[in-house]
C-alpha atoms as a PDB file:
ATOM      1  CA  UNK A   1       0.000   0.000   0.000  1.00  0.00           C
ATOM      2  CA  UNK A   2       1.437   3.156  -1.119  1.00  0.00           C
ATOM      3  CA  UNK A   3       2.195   5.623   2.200  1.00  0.00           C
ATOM      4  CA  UNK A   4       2.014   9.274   2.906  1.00  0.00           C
ATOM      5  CA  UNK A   5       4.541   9.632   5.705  1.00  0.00           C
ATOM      6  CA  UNK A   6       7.780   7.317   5.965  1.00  0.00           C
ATOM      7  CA  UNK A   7       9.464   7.660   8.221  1.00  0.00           C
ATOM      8  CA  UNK A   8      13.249   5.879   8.879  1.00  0.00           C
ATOM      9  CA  UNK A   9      14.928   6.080  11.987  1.00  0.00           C
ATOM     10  CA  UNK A  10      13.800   9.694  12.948  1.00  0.00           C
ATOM     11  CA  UNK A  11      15.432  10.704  16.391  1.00  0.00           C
ATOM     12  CA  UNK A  12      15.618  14.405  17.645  1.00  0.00           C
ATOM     13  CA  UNK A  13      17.858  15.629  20.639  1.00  0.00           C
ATOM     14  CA  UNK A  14      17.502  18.668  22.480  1.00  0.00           C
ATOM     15  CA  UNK A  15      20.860  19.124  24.601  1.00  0.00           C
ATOM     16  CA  UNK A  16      20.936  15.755  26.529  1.00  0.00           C
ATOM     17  CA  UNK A  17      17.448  14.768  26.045  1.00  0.00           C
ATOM     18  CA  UNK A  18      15.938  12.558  23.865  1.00  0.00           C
ATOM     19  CA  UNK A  19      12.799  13.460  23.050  1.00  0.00           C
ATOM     20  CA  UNK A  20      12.339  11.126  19.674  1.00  0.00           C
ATOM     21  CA  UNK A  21      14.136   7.578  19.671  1.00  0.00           C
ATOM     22  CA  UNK A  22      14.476   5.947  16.115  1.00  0.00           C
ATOM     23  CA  UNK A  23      11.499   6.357  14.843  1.00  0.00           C
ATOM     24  CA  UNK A  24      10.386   4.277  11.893  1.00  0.00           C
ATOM     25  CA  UNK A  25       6.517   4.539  10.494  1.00  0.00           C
ATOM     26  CA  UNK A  26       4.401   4.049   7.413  1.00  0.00           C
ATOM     27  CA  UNK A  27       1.325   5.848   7.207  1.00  0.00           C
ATOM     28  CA  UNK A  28      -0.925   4.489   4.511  1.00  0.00           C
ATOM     29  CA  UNK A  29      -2.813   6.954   2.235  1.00  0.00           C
ATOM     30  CA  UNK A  30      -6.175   7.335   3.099  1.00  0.00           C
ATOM     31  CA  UNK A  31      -6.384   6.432   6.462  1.00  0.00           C
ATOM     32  CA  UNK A  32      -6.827   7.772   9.971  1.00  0.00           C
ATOM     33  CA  UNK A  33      -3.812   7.207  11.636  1.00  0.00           C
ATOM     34  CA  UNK A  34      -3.466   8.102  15.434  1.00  0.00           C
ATOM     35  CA  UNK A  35      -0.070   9.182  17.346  1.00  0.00           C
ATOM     36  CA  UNK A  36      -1.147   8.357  21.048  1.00  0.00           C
ATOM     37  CA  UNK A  37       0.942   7.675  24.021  1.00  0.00           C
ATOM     38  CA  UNK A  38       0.775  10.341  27.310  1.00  0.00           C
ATOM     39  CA  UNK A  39       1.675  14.119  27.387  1.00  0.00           C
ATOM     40  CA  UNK A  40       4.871  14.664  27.173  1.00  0.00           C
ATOM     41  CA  UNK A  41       6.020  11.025  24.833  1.00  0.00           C
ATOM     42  CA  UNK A  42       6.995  12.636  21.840  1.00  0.00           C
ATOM     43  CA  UNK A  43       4.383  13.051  19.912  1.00  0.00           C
ATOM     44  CA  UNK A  44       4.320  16.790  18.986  1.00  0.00           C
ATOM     45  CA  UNK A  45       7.881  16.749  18.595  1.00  0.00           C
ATOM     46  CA  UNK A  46       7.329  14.010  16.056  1.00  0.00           C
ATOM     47  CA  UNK A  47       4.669  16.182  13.831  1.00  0.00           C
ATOM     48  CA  UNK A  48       6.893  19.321  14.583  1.00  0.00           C
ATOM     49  CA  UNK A  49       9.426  16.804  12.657  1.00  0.00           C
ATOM     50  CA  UNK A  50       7.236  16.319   9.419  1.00  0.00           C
ATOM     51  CA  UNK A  51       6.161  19.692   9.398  1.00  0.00           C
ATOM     52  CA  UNK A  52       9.898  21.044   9.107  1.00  0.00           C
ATOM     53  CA  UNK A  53       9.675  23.434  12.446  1.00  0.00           C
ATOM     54  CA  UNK A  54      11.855  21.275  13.783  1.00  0.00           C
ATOM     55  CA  UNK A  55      15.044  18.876  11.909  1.00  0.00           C
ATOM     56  CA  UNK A  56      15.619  15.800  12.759  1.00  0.00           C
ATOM     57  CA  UNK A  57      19.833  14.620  14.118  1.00  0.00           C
ATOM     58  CA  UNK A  58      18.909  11.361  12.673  1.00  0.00           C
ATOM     59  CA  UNK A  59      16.562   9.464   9.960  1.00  0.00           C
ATOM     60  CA  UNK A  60      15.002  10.595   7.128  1.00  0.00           C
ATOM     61  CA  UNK A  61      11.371  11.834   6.303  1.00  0.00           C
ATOM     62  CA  UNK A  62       9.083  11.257   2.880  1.00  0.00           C
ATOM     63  CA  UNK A  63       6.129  13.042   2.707  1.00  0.00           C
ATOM     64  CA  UNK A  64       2.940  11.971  -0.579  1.00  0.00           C
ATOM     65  CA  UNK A  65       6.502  10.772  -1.911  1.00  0.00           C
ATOM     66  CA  UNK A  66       9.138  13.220  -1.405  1.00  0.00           C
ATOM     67  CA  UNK A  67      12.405  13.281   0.989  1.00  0.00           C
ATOM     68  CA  UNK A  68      11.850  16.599   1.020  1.00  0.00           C
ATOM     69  CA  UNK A  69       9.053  17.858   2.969  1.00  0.00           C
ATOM     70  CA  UNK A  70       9.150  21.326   2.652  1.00  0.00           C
ATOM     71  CA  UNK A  71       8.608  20.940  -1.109  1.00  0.00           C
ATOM     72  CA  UNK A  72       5.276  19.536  -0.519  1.00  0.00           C
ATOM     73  CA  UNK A  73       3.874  21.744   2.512  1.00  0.00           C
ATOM     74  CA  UNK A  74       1.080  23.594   0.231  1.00  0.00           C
ATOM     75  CA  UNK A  75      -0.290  19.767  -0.134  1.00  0.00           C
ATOM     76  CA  UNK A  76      -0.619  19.608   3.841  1.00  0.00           C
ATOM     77  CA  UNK A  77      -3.034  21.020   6.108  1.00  0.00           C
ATOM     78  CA  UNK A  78      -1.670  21.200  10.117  1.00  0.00           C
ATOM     79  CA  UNK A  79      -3.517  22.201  13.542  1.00  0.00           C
ATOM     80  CA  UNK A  80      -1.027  22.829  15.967  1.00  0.00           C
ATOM     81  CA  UNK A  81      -1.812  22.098  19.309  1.00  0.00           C
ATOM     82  CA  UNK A  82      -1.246  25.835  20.230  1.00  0.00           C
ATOM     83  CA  UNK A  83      -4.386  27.438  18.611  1.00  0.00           C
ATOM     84  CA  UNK A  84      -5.141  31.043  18.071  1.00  0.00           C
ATOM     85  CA  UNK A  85      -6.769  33.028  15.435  1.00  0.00           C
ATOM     86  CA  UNK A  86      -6.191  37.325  14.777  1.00  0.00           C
ATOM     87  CA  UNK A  87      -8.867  38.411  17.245  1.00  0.00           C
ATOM     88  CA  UNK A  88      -9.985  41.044  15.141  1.00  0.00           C
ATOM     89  CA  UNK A  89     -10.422  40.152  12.115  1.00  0.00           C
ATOM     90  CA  UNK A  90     -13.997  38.664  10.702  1.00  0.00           C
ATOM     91  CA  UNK A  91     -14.555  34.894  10.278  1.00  0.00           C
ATOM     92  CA  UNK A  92     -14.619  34.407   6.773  1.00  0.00           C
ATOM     93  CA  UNK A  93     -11.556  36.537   6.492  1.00  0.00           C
ATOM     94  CA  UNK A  94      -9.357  34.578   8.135  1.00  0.00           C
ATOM     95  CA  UNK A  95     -10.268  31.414   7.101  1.00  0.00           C
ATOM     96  CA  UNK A  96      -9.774  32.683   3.340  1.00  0.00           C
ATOM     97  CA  UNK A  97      -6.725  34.321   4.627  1.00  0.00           C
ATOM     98  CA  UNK A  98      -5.612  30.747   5.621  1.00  0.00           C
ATOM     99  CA  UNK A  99      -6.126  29.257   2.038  1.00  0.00           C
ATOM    100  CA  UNK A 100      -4.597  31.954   0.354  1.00  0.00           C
ATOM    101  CA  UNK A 101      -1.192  31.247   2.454  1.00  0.00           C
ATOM    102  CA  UNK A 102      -1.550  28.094   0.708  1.00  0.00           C
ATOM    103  CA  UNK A 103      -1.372  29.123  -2.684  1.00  0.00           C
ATOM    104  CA  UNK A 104      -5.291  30.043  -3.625  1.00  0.00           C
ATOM    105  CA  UNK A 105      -6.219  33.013  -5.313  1.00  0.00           C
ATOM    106  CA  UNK A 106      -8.355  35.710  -2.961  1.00  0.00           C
ATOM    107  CA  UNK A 107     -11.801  34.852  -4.638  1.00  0.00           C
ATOM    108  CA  UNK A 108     -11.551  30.560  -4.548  1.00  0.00           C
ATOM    109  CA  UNK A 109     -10.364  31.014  -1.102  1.00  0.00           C
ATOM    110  CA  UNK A 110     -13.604  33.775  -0.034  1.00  0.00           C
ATOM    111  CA  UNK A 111     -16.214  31.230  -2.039  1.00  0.00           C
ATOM    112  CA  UNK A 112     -14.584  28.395  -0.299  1.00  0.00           C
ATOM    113  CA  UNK A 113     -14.299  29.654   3.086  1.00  0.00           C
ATOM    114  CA  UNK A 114     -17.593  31.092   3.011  1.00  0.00           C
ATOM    115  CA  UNK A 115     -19.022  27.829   2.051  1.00  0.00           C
ATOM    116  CA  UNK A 116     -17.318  25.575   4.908  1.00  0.00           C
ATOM    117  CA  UNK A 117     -18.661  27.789   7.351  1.00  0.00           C
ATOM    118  CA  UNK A 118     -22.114  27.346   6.657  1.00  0.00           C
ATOM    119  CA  UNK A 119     -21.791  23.725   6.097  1.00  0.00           C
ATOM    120  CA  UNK A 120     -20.523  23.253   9.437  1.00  0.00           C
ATOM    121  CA  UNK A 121     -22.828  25.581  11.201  1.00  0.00           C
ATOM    122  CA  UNK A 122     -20.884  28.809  11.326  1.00  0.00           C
ATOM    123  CA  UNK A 123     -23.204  31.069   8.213  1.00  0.00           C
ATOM    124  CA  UNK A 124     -24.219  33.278  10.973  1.00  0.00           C
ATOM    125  CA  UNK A 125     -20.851  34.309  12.416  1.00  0.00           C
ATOM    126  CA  UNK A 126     -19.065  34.871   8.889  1.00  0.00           C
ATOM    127  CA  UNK A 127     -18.955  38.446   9.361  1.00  0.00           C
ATOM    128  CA  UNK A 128     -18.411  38.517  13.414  1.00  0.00           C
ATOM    129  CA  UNK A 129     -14.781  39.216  14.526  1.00  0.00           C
ATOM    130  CA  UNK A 130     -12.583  36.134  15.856  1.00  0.00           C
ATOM    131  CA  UNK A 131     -12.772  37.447  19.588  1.00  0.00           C
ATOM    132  CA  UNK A 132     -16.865  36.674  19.555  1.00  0.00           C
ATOM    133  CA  UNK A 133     -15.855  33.322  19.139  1.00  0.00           C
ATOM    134  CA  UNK A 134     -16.000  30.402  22.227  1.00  0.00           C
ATOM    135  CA  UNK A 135     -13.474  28.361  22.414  1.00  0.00           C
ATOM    136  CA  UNK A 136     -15.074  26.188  20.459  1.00  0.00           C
ATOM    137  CA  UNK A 137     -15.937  27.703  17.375  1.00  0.00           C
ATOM    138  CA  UNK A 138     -12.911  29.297  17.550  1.00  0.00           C
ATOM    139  CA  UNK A 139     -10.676  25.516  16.993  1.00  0.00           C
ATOM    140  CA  UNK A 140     -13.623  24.312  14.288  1.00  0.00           C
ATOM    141  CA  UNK A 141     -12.833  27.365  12.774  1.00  0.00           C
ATOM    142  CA  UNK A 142      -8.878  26.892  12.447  1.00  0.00           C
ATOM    143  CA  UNK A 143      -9.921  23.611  11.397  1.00  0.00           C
ATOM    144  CA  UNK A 144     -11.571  24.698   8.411  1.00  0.00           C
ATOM    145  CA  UNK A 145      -8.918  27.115   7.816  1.00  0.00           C
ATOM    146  CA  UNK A 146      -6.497  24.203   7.773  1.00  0.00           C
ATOM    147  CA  UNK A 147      -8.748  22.261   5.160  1.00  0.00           C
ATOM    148  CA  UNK A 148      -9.600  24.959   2.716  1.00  0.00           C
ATOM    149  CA  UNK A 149      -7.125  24.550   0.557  1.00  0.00           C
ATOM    150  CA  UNK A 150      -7.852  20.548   0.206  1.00  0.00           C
ATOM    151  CA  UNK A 151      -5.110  19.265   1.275  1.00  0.00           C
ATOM    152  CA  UNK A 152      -3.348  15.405   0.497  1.00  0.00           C
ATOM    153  CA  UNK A 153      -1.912  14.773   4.262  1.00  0.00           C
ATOM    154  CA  UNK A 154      -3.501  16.504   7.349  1.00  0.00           C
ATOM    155  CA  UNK A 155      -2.023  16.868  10.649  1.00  0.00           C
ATOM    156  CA  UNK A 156      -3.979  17.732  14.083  1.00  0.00           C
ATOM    157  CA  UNK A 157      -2.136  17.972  16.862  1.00  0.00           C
ATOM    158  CA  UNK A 158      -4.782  17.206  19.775  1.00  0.00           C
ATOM    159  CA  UNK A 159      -7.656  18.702  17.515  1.00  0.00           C
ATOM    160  CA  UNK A 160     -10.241  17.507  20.489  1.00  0.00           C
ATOM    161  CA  UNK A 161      -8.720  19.423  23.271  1.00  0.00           C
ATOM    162  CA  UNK A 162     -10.602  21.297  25.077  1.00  0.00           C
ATOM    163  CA  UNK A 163     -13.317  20.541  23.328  1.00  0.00           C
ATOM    164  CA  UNK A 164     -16.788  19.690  24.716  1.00  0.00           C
ATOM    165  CA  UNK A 165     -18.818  17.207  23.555  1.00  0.00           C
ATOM    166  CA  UNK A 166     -21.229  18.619  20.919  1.00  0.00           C
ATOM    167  CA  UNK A 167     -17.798  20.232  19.008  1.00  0.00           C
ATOM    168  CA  UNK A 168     -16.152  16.797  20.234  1.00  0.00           C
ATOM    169  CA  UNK A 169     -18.796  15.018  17.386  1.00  0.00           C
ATOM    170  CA  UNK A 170     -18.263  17.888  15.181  1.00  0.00           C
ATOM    171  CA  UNK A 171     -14.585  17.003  14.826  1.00  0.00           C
ATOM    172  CA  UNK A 172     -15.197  13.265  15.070  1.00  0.00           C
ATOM    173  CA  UNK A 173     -17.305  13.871  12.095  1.00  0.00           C
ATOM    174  CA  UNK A 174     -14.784  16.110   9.781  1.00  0.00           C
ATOM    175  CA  UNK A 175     -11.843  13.752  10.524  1.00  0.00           C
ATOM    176  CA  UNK A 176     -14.330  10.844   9.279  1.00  0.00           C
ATOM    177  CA  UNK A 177     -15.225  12.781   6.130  1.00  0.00           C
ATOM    178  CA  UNK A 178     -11.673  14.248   5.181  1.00  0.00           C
ATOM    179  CA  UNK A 179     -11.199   9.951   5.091  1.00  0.00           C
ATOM    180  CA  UNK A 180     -14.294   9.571   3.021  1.00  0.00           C
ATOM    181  CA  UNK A 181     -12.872  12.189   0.637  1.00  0.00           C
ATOM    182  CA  UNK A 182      -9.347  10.247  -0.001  1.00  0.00           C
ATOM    183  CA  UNK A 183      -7.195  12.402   2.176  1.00  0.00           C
ATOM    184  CA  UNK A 184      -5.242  10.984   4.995  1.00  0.00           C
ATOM    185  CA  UNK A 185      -5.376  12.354   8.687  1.00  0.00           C
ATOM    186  CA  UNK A 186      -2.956  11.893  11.185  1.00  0.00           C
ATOM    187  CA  UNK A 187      -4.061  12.845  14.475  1.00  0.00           C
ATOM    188  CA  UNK A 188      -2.269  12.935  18.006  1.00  0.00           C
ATOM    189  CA  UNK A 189      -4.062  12.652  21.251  1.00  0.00           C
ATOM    190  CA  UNK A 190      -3.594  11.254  24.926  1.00  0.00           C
ATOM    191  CA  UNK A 191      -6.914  10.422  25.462  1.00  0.00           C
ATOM    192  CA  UNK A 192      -7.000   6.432  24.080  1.00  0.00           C
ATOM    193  CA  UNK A 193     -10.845   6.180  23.691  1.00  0.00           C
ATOM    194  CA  UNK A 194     -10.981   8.794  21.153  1.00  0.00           C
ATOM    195  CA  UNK A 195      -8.229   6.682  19.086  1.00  0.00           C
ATOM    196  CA  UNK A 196     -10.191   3.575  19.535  1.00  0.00           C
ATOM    197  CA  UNK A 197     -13.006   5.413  18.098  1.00  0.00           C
ATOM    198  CA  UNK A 198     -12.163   6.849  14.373  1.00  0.00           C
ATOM    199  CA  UNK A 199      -8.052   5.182  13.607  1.00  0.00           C
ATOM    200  CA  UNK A 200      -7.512   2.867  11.035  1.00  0.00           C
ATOM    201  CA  UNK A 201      -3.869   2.526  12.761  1.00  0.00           C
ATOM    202  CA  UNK A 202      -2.068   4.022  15.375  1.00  0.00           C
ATOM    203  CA  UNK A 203       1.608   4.498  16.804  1.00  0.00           C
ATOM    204  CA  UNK A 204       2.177   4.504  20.448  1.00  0.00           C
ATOM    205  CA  UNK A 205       4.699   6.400  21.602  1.00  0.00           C
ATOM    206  CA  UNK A 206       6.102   6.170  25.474  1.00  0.00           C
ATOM    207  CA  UNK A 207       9.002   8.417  26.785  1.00  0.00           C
ATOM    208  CA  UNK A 208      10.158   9.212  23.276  1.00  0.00           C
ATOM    209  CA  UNK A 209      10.637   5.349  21.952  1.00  0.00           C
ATOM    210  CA  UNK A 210       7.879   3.753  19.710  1.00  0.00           C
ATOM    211  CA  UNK A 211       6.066   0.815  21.615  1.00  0.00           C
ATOM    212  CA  UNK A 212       3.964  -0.530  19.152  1.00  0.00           C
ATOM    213  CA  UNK A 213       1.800   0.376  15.963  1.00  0.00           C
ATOM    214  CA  UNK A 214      -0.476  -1.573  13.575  1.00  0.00           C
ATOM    215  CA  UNK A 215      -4.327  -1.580  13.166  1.00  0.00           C
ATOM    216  CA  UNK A 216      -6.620  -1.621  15.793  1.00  0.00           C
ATOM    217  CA  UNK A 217      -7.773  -4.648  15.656  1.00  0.00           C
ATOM    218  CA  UNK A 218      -3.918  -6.262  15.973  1.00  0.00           C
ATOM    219  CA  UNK A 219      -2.319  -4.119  18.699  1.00  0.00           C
ATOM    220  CA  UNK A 220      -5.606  -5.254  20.819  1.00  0.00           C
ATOM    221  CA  UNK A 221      -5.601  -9.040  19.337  1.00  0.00           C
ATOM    222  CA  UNK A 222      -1.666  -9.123  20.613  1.00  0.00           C
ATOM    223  CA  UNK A 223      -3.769  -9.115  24.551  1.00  0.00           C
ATOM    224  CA  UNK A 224      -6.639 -11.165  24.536  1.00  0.00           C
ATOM    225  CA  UNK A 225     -10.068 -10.615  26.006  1.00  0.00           C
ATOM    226  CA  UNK A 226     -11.597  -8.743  28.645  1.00  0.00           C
ATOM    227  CA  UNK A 227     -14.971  -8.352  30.054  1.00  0.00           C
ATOM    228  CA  UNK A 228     -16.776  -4.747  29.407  1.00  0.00           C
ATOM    229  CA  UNK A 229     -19.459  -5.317  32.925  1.00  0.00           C
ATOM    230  CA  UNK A 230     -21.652  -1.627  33.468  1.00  0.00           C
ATOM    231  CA  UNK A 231     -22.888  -2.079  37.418  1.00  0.00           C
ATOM    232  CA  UNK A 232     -24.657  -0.354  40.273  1.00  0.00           C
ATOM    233  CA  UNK A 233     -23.365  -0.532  43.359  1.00  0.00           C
ATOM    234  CA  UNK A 234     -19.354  -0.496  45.437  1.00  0.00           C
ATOM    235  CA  UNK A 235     -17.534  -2.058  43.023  1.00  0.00           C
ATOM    236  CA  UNK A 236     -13.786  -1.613  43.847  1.00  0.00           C
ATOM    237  CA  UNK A 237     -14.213  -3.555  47.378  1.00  0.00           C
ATOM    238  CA  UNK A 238     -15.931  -6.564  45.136  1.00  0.00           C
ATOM    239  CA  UNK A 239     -13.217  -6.432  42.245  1.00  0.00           C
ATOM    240  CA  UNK A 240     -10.439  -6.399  44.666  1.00  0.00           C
ATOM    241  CA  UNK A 241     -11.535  -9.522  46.353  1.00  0.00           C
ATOM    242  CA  UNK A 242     -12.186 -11.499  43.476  1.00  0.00           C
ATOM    243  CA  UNK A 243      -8.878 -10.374  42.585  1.00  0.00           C
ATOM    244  CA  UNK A 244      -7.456 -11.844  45.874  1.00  0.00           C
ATOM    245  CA  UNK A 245      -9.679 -15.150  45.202  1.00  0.00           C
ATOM    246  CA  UNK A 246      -7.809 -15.994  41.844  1.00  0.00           C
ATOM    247  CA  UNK A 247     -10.546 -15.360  39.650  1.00  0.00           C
ATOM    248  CA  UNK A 248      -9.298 -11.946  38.450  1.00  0.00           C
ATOM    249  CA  UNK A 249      -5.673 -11.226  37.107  1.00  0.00           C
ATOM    250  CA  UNK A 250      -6.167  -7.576  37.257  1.00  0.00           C
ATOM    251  CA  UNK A 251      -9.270  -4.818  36.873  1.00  0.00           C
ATOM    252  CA  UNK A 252      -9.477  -1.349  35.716  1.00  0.00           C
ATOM    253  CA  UNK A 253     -12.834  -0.106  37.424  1.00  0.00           C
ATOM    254  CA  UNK A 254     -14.009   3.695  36.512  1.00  0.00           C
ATOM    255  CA  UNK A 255     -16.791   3.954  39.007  1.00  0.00           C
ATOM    256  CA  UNK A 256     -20.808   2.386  37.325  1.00  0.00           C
ATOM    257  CA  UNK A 257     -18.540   0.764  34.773  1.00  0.00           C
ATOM    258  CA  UNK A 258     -15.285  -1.754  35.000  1.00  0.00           C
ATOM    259  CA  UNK A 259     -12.848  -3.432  32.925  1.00  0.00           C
ATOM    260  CA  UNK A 260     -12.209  -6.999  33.939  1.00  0.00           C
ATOM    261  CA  UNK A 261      -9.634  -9.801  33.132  1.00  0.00           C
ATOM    262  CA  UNK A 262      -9.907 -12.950  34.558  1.00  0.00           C
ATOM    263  CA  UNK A 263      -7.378 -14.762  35.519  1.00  0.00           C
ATOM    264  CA  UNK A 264      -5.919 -17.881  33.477  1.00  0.00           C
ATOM    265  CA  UNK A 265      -8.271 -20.506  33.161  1.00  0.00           C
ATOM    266  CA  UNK A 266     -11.149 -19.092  34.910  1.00  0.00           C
ATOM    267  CA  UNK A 267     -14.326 -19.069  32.785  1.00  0.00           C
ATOM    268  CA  UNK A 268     -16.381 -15.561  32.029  1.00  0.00           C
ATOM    269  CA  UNK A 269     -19.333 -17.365  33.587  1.00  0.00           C
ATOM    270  CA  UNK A 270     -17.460 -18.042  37.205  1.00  0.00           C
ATOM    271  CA  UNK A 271     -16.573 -14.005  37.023  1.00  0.00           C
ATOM    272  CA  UNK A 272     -20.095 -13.464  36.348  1.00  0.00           C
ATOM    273  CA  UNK A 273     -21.746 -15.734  39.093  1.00  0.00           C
ATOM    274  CA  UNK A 274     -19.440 -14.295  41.679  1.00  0.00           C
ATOM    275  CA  UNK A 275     -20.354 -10.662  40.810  1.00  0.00           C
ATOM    276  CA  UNK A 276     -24.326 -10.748  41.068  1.00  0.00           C
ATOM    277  CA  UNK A 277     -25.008 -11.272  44.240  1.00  0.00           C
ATOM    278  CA  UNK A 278     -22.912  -8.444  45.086  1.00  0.00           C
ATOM    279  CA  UNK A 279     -23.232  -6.006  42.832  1.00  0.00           C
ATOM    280  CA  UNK A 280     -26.194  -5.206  40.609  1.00  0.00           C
ATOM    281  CA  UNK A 281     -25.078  -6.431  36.656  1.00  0.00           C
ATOM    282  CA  UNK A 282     -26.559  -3.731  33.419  1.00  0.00           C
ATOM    283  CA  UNK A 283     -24.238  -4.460  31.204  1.00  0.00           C
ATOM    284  CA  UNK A 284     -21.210  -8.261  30.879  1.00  0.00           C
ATOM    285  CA  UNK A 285     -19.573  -8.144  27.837  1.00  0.00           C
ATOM    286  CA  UNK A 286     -16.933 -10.489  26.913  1.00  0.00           C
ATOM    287  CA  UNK A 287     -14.648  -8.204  23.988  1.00  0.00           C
ATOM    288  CA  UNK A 288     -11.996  -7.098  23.060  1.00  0.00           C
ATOM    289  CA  UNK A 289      -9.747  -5.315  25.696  1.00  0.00           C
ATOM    290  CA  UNK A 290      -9.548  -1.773  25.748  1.00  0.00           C
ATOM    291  CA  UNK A 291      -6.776   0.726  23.806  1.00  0.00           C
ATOM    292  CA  UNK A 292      -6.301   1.915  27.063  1.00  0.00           C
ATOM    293  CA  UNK A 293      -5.548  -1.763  29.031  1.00  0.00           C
ATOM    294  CA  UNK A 294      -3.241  -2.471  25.473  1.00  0.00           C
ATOM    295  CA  UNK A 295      -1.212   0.713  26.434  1.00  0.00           C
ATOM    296  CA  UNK A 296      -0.572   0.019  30.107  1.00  0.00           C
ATOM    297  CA  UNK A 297       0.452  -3.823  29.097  1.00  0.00           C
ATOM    298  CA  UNK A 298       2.855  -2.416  26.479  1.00  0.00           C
ATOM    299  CA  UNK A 299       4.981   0.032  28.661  1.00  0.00           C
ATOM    300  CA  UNK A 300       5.298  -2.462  31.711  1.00  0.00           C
ATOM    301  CA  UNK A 301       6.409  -5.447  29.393  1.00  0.00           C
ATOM    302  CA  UNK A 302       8.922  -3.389  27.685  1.00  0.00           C
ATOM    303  CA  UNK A 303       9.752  -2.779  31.685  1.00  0.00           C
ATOM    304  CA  UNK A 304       9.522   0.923  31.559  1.00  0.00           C
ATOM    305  CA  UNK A 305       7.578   1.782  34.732  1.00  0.00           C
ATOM    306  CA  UNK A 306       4.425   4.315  34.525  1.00  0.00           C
ATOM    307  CA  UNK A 307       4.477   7.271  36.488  1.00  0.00           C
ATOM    308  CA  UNK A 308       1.116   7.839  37.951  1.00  0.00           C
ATOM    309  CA  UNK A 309       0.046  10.840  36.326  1.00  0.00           C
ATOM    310  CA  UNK A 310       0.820   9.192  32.672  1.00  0.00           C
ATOM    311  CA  UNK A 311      -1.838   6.703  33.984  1.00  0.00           C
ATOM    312  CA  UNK A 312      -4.368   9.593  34.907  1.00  0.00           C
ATOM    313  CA  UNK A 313      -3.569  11.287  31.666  1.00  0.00           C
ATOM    314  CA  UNK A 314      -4.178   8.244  29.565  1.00  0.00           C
ATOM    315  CA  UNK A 315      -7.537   7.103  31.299  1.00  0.00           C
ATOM    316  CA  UNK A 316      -9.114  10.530  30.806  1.00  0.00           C
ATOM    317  CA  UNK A 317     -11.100   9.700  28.160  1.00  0.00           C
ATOM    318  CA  UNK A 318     -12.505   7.005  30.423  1.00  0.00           C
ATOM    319  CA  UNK A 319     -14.029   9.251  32.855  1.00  0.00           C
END
């Protein structure tokens, strides 16, 4: 399959640290493809890489084909993680301002920019000034200025930050559709469910080394099963006991709902009978496990220990 980023042995240094370790990647064209891992792993620094604000010391980057990536930059469309727009200038304006940075003429880039913004809800604030924005508006709106131009490769650097959850679907939706339209997105985030969601593929990235990438489907195959159980009731006296019983190897449990993994050779059914007289059972799903339970497994078997607030980071989305 032919890719849109390669990348060979990428590793970037500032003064003694590391903050990229050999990274190799192929990101296939036309997919959704999701740099994950906790704040702090290497992830913008990575993106920072491709988009040529930073070099890397080491490896070598193609981007839609070419080893140099600045050639091709009016083909890509990037949303840094630090967003802002010119407070005072209207709506529209800016987002044709952003297209015509990439190379359209002044009238495309007005009938385009017009036209995104009342597809995605914004016709009545084309002539309002950035600074009436909310927070919200104000990152769909950088989003469509980083789309205008229709860009091959586009790069969001933790597009749902900050986000809530009616502008959350909103960008759910455009990533989805940028996919439908042939383009490839490659998105970064700390938050694992939103990965799970919307990637084809994603890289996980832990204190600046790559821990694992591939589909969905085979980093979470590579773990097993894992039972999905929704409750009412005090559940983290119940799971720690069946823990010390033998019938659990381990649980994850986020307050009315739980992840559970039994322990080797103890049937779902024996978890199940020893949970409902003590708890009150809505949901027992036997699944896959979680992105989330894939990327705590991953770091402690490459025995690289978790500090606790990469474990709070990553199990936002959980909450």
């Amino acid at each position: 399959m032919e890719s849109a980023l390669v990348l060979d042995g990428l590793t970037k240094r500032f003064g003694d640290f590391v903050a990229v370790d050999d990274l190799s990647l192929r990101v296939p064209r036309g997919s959704i493809y999701g740099f994950i891992g906790p704040n702090g792993a290497g992830k913008t620094t990575t993106i920072r890489m491709v988009m040529s604000i930073f070099y890397p010391d080491q490896g070598t980057i193609t981007v839609l084909g070419d080893s140099n990536p600045e050639a091709v930059k009016d083909r890509l469309g990037y949303l840094p993680e630090e967003k802002g727009l010119y407070k005072t200038m209207k709506v529209h304006e800016i987002v044709s301002y952003f297209g015509q940075l990439k190379g359209l003429d002044r009238r495309t880039a007005d009938d385009r920019a017009r036209e995104l913004l009342v597809r995605y809800g914004l016709g009545d604030w084309l002539d309002k000034k950035c600074q009436a924005l909310s927070k919200g508006m104000g990152q769909k709106v950088q989003l469509l200025g980083t789309i205008l131009h229709g860009p091959e490769l586009v790069i969001l650097d933790e597009p749902f930050s900050g986000l809530d959850p009616v502008n959350m679907d909103v960008m759910r939706d455009t990533i989805l559709d940028m996919r439908k339209e042939g383009r490839t997105v490659i998105f970064s985030t700390h938050v694992m469910t939103q990965a799970e969601e919307i990637c084809d593929y994603v890289m996980m990235i832990h204190r600046s080394r790559k821990v694992l990438d591939g589909t969905i489907a085979q980093v979470k195959a590579q773990h097993g099963r894992g039972i999905r159980l929704a409750f009412d009731g005090d559940g983290s006296a119940v799971f720690d006991d069946l823990q010390r019983q033998g019938l659990l190897a381990s649980h994850r449990d986020h307050g009315r709902e739980a992840e559970l993994f039994p322990a080797a050779g103890v049937a779902d059914q024996q978890v199940l009978k020893a949970l409902v007289d003590r708890v009150v059972v809505r949901r027992f799903d036997v699944s896959e496990i979680s992105l989330h339970e894939v990327f705590v497994r991953t770091v402690k078997k490459a025995g690289q220990p978790i500090a606790e607030e990469e474990i709070e980071a990553a199990k936002e989305g959980l909450r």
